[in-house]
C-alpha atoms as a PDB file:
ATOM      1  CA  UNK A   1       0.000   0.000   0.000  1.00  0.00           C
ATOM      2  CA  UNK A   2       2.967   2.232   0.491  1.00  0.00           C
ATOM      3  CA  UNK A   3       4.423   1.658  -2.424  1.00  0.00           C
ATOM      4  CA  UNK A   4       0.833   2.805  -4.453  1.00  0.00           C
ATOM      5  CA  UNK A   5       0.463   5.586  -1.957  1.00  0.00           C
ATOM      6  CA  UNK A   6       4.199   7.115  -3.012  1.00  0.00           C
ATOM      7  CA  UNK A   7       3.713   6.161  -6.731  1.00  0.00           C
ATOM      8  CA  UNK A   8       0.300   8.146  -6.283  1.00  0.00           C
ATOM      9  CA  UNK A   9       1.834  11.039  -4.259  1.00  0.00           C
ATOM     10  CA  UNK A  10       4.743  11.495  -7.045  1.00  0.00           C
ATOM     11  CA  UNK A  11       2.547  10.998 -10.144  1.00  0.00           C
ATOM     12  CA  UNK A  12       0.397  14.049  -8.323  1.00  0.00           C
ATOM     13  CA  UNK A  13       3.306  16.250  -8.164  1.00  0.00           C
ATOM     14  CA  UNK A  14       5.054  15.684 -11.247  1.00  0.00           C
ATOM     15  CA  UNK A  15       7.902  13.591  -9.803  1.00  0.00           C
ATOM     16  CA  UNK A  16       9.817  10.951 -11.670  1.00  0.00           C
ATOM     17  CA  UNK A  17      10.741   8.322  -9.095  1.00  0.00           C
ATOM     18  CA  UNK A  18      14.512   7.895  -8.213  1.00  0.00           C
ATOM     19  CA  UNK A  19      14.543   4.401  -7.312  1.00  0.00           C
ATOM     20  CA  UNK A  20      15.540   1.443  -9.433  1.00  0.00           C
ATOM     21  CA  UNK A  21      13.734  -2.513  -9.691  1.00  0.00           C
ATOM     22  CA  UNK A  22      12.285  -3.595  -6.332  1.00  0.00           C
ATOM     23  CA  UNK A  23      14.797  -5.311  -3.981  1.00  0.00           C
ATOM     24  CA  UNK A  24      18.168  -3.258  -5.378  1.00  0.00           C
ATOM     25  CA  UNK A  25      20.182  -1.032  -3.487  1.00  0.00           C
ATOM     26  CA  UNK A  26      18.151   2.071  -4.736  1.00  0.00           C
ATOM     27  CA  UNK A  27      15.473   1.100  -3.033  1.00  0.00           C
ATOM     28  CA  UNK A  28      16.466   1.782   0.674  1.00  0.00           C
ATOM     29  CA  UNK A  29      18.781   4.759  -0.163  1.00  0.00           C
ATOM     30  CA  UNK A  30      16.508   7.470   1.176  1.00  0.00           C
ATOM     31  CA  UNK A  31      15.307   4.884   3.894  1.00  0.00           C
ATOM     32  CA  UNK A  32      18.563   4.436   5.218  1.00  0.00           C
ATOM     33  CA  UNK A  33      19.251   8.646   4.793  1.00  0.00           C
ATOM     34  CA  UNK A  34      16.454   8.645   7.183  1.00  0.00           C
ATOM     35  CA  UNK A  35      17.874   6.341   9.874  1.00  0.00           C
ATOM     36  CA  UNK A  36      21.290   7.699   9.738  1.00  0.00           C
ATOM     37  CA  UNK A  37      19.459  11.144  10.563  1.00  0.00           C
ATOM     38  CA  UNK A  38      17.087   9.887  13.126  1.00  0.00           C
ATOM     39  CA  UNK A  39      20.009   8.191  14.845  1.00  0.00           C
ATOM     40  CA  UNK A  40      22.483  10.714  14.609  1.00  0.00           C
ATOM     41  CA  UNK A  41      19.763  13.469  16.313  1.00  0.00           C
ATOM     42  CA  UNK A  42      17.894  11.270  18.705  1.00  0.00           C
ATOM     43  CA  UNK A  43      20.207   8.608  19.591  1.00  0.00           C
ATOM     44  CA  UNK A  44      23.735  10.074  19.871  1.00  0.00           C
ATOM     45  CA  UNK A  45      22.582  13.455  19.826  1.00  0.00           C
ATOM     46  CA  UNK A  46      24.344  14.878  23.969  1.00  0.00           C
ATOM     47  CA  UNK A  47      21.751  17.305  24.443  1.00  0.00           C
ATOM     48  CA  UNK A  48      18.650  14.817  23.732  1.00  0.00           C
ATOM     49  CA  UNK A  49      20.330  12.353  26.142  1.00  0.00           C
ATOM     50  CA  UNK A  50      21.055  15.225  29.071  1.00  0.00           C
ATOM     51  CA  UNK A  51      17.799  15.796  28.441  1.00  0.00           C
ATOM     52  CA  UNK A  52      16.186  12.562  29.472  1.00  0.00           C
ATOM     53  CA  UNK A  53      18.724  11.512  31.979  1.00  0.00           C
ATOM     54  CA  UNK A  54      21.209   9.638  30.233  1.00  0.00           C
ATOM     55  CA  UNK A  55      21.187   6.701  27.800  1.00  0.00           C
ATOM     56  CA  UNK A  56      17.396   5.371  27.370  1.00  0.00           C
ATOM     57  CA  UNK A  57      16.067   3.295  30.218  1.00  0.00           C
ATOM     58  CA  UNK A  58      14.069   0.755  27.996  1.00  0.00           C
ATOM     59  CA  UNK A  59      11.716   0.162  24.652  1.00  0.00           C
ATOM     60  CA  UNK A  60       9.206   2.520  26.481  1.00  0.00           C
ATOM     61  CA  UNK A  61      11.092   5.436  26.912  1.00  0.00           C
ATOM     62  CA  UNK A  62      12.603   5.142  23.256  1.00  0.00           C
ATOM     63  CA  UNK A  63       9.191   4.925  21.564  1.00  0.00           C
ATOM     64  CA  UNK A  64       7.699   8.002  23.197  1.00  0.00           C
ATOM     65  CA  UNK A  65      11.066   9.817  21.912  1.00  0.00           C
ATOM     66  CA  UNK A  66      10.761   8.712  18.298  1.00  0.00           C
ATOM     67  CA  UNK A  67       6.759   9.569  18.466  1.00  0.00           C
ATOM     68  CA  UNK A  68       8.008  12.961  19.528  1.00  0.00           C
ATOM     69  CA  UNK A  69      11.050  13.337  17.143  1.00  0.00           C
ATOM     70  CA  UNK A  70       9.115  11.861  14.132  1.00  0.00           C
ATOM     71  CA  UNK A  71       6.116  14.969  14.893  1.00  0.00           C
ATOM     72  CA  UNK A  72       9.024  17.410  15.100  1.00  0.00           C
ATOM     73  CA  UNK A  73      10.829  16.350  12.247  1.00  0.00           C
ATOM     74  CA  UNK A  74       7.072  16.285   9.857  1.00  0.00           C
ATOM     75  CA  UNK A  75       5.473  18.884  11.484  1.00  0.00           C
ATOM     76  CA  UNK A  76       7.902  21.381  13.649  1.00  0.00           C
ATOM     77  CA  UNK A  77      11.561  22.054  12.426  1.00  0.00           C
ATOM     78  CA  UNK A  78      12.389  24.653  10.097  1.00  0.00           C
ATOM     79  CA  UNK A  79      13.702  23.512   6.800  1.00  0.00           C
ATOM     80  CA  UNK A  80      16.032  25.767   4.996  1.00  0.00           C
ATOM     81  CA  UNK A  81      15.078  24.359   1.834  1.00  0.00           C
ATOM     82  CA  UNK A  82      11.262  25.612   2.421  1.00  0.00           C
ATOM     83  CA  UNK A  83      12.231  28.688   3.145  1.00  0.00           C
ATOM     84  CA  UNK A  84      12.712  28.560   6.740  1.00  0.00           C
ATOM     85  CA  UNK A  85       9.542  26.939   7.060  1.00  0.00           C
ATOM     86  CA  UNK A  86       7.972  23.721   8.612  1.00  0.00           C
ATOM     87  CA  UNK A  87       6.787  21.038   6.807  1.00  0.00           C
ATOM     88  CA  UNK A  88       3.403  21.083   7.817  1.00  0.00           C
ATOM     89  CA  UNK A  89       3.722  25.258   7.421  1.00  0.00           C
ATOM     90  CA  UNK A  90       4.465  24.668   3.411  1.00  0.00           C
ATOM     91  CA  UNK A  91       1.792  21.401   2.952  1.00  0.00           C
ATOM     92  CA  UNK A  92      -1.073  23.551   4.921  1.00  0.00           C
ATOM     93  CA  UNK A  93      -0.349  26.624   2.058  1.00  0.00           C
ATOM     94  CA  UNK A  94       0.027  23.929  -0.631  1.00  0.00           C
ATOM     95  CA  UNK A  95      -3.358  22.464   0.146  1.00  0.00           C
ATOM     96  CA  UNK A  96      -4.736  26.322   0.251  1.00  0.00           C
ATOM     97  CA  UNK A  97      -4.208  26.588  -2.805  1.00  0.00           C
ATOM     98  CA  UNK A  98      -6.659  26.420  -5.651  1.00  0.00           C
ATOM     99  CA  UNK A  99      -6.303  23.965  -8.457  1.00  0.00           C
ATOM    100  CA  UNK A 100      -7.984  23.818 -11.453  1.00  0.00           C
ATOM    101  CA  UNK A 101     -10.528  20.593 -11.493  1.00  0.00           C
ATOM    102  CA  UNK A 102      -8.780  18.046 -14.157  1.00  0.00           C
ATOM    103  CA  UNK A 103     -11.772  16.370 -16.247  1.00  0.00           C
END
């Protein structure tokens, strides 16, 4: 579903996909961009461990810190690329505007 969902979301934007054949290294490039990030800010990042007393205490404590970081990352942080703004700042005025109906 996913995969339809992306195809969808690219086709809608005018996007040619950058990935190869199913199952080749192309596949998981921007995956694995993502993880490196996510690890490098939430995981080994000195002021996110300060901030919740050290290294994480269990599976319970790192899933309520990836819930958080993920809504920060889609929804909070300004992105130089958008102009300073947040994601959900530049998809709100993207779904203000108005399109012309496609028959």
């Amino acid at each position: 579903m996913t995969s339809i969902r992306y195809g969808e979301r690219l086709a809608e934007i005018g996007a040619v996909p950058s990935i190869g054949t199913v199952g080749d290294s192309f596949d998981n490039a921007m995956a694995e961009s993502m993880f490196a990030l996510f690890k490098t800010e939430l995981f080994r990042n000195p002021a996110v461990l300060a901030a919740v007393d050290g290294h994480w205490k269990g599976l319970d404590d790192l899933e309520i810190e990836t819930a958080k970081w993920v809504s920060w990352f889609n929804e909070v942080r300004l992105h130089t690329e958008l102009g300073d703004a947040t994601p959900l700042e530049v998809e709100a005025d993207y779904d203000a505007q108005p399109r012309a109906d496609v028959a």
